[in-house]
PDB file of N, CA and C in Angstrom:
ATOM      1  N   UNK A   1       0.825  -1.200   0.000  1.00  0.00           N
ATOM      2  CA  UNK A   1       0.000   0.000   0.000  1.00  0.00           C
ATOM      3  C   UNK A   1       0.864   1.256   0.000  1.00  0.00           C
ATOM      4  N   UNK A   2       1.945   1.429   0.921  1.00  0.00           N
ATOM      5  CA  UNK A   2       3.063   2.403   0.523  1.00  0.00           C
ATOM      6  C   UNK A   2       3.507   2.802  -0.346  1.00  0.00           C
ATOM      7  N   UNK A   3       3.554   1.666  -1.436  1.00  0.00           N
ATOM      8  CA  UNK A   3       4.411   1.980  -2.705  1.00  0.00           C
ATOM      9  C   UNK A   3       3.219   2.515  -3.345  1.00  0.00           C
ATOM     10  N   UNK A   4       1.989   2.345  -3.616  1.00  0.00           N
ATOM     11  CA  UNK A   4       1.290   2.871  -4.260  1.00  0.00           C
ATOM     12  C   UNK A   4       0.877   4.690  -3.772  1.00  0.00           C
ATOM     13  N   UNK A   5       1.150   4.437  -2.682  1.00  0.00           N
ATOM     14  CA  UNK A   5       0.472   5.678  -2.007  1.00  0.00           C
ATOM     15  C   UNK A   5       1.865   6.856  -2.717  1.00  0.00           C
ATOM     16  N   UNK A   6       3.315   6.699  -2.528  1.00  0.00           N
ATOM     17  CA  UNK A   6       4.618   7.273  -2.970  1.00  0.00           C
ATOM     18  C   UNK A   6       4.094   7.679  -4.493  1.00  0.00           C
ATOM     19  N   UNK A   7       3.583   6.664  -4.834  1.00  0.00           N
ATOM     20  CA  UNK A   7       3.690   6.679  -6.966  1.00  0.00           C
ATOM     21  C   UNK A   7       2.474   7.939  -6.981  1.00  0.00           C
ATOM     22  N   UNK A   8       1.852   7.690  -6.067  1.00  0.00           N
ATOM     23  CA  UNK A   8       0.299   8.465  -6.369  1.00  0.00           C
ATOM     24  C   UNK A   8       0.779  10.371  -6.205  1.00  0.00           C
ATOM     25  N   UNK A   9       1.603  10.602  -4.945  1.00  0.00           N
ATOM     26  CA  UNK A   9       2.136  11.171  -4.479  1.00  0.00           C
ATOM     27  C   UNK A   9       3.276  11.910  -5.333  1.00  0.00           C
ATOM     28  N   UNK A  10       4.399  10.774  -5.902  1.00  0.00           N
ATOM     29  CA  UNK A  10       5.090  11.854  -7.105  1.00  0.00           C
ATOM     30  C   UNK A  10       3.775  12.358  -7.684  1.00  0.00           C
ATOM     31  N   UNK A  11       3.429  11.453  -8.656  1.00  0.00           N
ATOM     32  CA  UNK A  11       2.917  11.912  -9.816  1.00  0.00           C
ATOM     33  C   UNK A  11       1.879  13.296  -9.590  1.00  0.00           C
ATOM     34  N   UNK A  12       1.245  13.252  -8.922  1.00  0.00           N
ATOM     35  CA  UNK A  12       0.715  14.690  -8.217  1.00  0.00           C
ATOM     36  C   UNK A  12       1.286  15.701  -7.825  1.00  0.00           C
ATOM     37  N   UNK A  13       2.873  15.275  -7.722  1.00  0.00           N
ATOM     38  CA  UNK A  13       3.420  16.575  -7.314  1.00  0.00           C
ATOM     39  C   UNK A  13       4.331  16.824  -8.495  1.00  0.00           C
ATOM     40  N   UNK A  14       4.281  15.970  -9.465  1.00  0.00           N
ATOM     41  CA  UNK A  14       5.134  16.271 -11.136  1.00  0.00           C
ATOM     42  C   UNK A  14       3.435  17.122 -11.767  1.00  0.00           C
ATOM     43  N   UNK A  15       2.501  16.925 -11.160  1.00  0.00           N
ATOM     44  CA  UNK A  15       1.383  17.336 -12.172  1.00  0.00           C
ATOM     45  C   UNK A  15       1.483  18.524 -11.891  1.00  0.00           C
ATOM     46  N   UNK A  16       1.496  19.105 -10.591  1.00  0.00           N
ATOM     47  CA  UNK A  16       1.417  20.132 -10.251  1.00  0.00           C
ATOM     48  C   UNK A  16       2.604  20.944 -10.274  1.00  0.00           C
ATOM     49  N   UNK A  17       3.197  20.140 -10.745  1.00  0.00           N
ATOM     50  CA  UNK A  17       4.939  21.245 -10.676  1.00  0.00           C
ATOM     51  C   UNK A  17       5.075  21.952 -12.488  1.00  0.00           C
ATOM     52  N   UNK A  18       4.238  20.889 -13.383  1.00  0.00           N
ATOM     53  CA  UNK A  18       4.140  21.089 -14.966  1.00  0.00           C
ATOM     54  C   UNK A  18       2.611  22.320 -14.725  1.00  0.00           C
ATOM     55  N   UNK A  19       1.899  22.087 -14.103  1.00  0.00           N
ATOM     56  CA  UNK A  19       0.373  22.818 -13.993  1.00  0.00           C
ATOM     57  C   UNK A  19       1.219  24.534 -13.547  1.00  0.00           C
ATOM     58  N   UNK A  20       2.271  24.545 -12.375  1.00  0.00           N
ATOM     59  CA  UNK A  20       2.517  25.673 -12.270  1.00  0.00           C
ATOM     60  C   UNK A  20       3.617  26.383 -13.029  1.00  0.00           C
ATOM     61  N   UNK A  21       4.305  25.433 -13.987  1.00  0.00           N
ATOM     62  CA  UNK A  21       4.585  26.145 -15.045  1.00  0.00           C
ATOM     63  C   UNK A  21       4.298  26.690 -16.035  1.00  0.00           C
ATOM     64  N   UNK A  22       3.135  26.376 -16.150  1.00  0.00           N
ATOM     65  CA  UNK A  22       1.488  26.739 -16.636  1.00  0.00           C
ATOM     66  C   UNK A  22       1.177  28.130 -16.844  1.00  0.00           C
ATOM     67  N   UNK A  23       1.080  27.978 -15.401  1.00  0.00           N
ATOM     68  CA  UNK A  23       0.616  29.495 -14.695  1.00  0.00           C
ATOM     69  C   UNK A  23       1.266  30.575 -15.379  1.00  0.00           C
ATOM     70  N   UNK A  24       2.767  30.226 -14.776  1.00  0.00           N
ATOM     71  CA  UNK A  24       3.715  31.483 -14.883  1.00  0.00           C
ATOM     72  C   UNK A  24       3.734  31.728 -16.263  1.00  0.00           C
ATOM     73  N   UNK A  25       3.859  30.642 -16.956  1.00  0.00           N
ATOM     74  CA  UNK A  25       4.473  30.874 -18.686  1.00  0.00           C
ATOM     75  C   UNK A  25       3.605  30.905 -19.451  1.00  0.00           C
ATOM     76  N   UNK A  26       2.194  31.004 -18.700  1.00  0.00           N
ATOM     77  CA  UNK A  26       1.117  31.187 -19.723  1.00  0.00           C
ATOM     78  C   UNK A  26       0.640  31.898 -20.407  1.00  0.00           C
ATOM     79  N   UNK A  27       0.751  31.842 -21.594  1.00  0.00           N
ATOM     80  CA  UNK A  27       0.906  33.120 -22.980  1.00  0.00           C
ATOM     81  C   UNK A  27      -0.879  34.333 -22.556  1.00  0.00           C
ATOM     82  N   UNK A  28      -1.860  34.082 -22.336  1.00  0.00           N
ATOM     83  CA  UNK A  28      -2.900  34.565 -21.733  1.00  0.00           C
ATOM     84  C   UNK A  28      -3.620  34.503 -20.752  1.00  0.00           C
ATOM     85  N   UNK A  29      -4.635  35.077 -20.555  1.00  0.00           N
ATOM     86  CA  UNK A  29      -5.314  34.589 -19.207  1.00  0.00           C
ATOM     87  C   UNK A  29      -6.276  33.684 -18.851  1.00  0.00           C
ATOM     88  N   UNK A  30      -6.967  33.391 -20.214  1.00  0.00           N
ATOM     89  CA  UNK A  30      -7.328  31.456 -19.791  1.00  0.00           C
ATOM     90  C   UNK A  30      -6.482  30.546 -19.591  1.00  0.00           C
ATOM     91  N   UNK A  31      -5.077  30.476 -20.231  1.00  0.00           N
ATOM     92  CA  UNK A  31      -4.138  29.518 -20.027  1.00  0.00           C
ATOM     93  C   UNK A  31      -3.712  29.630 -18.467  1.00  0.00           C
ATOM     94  N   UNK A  32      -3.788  30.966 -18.226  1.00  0.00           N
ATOM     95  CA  UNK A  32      -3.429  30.404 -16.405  1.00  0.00           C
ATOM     96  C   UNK A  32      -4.637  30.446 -15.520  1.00  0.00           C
ATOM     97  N   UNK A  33      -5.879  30.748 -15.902  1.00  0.00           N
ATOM     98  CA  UNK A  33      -7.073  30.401 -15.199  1.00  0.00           C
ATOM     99  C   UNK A  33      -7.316  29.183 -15.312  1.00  0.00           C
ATOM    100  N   UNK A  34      -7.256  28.327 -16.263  1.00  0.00           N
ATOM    101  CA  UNK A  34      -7.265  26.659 -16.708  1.00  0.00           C
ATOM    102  C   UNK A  34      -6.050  25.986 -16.214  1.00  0.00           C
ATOM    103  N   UNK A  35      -4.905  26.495 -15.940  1.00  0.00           N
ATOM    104  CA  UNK A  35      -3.883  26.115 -14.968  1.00  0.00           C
ATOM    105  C   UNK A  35      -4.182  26.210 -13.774  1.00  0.00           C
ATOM    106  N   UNK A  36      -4.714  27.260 -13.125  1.00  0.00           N
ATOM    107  CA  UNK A  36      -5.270  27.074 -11.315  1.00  0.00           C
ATOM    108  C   UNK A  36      -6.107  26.672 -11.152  1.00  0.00           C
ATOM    109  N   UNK A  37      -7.222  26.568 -12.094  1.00  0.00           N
ATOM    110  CA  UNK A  37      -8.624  25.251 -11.860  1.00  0.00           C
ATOM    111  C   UNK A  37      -7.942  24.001 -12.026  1.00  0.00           C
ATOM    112  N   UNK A  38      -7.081  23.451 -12.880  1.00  0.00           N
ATOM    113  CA  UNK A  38      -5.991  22.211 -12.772  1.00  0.00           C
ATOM    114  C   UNK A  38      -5.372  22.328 -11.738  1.00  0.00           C
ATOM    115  N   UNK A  39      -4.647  23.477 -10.822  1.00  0.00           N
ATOM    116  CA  UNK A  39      -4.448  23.114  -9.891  1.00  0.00           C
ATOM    117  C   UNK A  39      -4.677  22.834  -8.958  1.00  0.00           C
ATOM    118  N   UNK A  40      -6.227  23.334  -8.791  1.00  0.00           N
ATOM    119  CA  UNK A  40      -7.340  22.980  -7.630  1.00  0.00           C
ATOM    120  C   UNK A  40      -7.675  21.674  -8.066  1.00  0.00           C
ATOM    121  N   UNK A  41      -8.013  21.403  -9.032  1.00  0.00           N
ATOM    122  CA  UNK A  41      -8.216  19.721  -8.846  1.00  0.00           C
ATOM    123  C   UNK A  41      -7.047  19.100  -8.654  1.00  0.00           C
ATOM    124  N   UNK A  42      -5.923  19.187  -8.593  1.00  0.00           N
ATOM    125  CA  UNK A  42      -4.563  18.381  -7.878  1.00  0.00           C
ATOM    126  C   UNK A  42      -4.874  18.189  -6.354  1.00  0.00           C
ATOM    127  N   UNK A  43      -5.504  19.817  -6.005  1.00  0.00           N
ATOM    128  CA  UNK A  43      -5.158  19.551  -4.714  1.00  0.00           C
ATOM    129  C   UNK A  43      -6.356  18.623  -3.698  1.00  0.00           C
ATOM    130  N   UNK A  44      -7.572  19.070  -5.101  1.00  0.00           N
ATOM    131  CA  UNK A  44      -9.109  18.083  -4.511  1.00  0.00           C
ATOM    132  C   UNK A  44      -8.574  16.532  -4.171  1.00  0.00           C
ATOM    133  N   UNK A  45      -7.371  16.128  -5.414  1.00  0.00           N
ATOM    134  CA  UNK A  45      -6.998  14.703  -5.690  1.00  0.00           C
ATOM    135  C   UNK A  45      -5.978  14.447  -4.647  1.00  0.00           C
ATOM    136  N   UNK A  46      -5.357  15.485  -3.861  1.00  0.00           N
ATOM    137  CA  UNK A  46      -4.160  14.868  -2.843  1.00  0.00           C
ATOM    138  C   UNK A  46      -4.723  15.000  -1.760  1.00  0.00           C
ATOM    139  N   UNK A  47      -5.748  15.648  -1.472  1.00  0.00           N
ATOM    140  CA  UNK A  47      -7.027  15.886  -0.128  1.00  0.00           C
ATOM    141  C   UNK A  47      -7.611  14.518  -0.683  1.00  0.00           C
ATOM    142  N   UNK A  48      -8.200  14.071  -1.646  1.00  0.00           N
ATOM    143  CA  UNK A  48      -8.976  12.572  -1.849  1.00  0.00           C
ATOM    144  C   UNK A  48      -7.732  11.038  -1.423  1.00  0.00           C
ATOM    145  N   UNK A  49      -6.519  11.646  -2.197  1.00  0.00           N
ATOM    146  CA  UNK A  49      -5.649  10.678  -1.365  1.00  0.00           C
ATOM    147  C   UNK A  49      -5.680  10.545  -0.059  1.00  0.00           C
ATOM    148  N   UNK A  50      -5.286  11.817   0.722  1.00  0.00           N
ATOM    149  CA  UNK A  50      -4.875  11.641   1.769  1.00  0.00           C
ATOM    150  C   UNK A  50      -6.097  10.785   2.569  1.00  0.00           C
ATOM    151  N   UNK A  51      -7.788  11.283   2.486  1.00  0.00           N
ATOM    152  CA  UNK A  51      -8.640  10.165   3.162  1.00  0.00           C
ATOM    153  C   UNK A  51      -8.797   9.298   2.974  1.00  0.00           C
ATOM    154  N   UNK A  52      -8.420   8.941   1.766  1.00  0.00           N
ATOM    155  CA  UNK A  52      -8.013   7.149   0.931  1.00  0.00           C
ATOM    156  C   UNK A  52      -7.368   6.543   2.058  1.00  0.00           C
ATOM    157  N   UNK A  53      -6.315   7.030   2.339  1.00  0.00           N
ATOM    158  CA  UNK A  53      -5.119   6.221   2.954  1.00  0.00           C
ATOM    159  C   UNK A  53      -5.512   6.193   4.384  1.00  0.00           C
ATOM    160  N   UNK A  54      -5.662   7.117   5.203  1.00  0.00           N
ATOM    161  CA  UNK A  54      -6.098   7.246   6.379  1.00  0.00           C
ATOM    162  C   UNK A  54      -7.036   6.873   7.036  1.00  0.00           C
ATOM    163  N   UNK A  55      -8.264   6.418   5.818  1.00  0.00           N
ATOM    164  CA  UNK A  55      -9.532   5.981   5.822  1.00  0.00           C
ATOM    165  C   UNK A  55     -10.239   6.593   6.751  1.00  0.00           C
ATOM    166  N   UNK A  56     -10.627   7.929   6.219  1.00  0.00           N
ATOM    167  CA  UNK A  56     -11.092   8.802   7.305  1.00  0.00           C
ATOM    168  C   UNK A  56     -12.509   9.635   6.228  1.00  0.00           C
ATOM    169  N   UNK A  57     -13.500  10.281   6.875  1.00  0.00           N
ATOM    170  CA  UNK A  57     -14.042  11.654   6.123  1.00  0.00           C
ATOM    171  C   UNK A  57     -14.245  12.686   6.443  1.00  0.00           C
ATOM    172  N   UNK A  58     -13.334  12.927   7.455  1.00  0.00           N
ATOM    173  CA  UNK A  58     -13.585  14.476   8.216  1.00  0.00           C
ATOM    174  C   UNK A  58     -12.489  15.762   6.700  1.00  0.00           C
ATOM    175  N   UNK A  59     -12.475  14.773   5.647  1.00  0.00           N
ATOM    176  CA  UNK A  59     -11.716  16.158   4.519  1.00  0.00           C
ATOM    177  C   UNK A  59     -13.249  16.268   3.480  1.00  0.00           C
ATOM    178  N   UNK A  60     -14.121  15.360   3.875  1.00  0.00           N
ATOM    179  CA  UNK A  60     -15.247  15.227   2.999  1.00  0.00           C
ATOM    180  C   UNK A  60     -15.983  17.029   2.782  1.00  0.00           C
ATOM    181  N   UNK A  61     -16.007  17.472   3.569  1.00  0.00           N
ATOM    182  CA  UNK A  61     -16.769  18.862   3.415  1.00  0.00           C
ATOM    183  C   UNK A  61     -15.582  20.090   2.631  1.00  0.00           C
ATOM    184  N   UNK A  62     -14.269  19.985   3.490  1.00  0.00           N
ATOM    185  CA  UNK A  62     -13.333  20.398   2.192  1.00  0.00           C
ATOM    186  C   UNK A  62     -13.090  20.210   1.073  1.00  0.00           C
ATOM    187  N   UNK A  63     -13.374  19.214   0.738  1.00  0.00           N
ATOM    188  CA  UNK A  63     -13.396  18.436  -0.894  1.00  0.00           C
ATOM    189  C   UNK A  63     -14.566  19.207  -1.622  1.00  0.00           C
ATOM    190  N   UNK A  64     -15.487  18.947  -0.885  1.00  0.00           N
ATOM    191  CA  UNK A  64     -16.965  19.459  -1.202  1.00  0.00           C
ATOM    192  C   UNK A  64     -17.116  21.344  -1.487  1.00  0.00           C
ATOM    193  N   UNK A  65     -16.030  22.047  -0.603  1.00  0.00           N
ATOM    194  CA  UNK A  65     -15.988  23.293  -0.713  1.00  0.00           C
ATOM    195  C   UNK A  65     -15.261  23.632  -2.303  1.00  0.00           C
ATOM    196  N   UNK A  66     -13.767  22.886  -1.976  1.00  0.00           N
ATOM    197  CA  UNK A  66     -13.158  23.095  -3.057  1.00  0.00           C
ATOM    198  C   UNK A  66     -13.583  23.000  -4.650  1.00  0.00           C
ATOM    199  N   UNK A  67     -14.455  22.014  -4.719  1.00  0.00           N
ATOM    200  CA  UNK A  67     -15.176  21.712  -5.728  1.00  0.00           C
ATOM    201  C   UNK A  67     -15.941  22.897  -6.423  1.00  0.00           C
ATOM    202  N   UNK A  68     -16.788  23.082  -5.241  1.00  0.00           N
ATOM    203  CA  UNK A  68     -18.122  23.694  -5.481  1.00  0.00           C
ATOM    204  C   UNK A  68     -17.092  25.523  -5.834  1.00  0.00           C
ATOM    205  N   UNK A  69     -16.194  25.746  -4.715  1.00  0.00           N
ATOM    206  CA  UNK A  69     -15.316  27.141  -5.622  1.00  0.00           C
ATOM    207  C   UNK A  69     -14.640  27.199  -7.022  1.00  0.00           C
ATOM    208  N   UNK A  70     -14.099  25.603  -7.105  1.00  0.00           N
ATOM    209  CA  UNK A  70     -13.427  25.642  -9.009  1.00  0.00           C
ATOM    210  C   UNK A  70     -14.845  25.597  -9.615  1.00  0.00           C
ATOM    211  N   UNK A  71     -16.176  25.628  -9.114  1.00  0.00           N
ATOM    212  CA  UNK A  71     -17.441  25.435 -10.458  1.00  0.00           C
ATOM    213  C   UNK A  71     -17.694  27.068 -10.232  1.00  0.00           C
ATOM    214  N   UNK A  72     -17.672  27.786  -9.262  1.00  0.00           N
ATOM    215  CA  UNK A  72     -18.059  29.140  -9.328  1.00  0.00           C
ATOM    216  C   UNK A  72     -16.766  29.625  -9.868  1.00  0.00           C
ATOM    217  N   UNK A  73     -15.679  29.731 -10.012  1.00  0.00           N
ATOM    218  CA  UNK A  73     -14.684  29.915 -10.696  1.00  0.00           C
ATOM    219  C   UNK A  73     -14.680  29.877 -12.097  1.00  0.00           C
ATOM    220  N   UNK A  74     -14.644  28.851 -12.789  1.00  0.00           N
ATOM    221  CA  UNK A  74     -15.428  28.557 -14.021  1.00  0.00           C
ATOM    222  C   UNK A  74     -16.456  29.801 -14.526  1.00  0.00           C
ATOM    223  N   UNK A  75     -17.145  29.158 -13.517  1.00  0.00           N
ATOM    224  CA  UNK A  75     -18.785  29.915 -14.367  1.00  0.00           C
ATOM    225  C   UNK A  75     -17.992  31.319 -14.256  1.00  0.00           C
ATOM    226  N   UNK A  76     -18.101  32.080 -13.350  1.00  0.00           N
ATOM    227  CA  UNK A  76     -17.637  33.308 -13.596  1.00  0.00           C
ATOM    228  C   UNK A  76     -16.420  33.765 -14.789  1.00  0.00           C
ATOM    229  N   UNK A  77     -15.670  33.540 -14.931  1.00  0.00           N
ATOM    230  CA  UNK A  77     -14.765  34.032 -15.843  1.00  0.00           C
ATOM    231  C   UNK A  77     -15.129  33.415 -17.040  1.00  0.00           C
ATOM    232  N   UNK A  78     -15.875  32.303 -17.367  1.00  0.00           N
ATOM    233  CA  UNK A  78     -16.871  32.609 -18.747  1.00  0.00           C
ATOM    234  C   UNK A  78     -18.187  33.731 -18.973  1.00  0.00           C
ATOM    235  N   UNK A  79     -18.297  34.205 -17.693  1.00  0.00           N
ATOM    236  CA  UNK A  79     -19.159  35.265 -17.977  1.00  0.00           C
ATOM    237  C   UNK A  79     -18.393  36.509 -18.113  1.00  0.00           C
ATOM    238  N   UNK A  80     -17.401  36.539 -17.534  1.00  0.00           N
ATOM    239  CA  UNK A  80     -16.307  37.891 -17.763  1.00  0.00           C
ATOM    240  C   UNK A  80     -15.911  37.769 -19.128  1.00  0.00           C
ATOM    241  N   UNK A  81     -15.219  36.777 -19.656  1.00  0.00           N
ATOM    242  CA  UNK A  81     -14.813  36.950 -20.916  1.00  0.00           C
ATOM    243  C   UNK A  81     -15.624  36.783 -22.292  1.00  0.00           C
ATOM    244  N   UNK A  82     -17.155  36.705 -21.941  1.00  0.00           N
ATOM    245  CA  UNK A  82     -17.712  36.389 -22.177  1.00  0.00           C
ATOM    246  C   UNK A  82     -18.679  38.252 -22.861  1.00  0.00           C
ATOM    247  N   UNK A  83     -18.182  38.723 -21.707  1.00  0.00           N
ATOM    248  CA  UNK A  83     -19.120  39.833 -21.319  1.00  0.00           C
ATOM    249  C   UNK A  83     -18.006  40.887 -21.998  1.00  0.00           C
ATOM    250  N   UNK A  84     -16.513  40.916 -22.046  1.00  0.00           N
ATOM    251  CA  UNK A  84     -15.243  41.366 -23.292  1.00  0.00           C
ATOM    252  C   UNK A  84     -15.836  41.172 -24.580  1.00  0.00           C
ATOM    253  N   UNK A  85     -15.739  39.934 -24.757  1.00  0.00           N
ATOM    254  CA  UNK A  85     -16.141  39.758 -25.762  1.00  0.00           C
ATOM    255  C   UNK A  85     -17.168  40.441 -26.765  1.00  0.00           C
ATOM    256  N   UNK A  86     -18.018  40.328 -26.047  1.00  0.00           N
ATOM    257  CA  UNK A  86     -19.504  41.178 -26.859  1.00  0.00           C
ATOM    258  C   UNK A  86     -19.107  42.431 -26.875  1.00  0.00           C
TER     259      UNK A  86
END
């Protein structure tokens, strides 16, 4: 179970290390708004690890917050660029 938990663990922290190069080097401002909603779901997925492993759900309502802010996140800045646009 260790070794899986380590592999799960790089690879989340190589996702997020390519996601925040993202950010910085991102030629506009959807490319780094679509980089920090990618990075909020890294972090939904290393908060979902961590109660995996621990076998716990007291991160269940944080998960649930985080979520529900990358969907108001979203929606809003398609209505901003949305609202440029026209």
């Amino acid at each position: 179970m260790s070794a899986i938990v380590v592999i799960v663990v790089v690879l989340l922290m190589a996702a997020a290390g390519l996601v925040l190069f993202r950010v910085v080097r991102g030629p506009d401002l959807l490319d780094r708004v679509v980089g920090i909603e990618a990075l909020l779901s890294i972090m939904i997925g290393t908060l979902g690890t961590e109660a995996a492993v621990n076998r716990h759900a007291t991160t269940l309502p944080i998960l649930l917050a985080l979520s529900a802010m990358g969907f108001v996140g979203s929606v809003s800045l398609v209505r901003f660029v949305a609202e440029e646009e026209a």
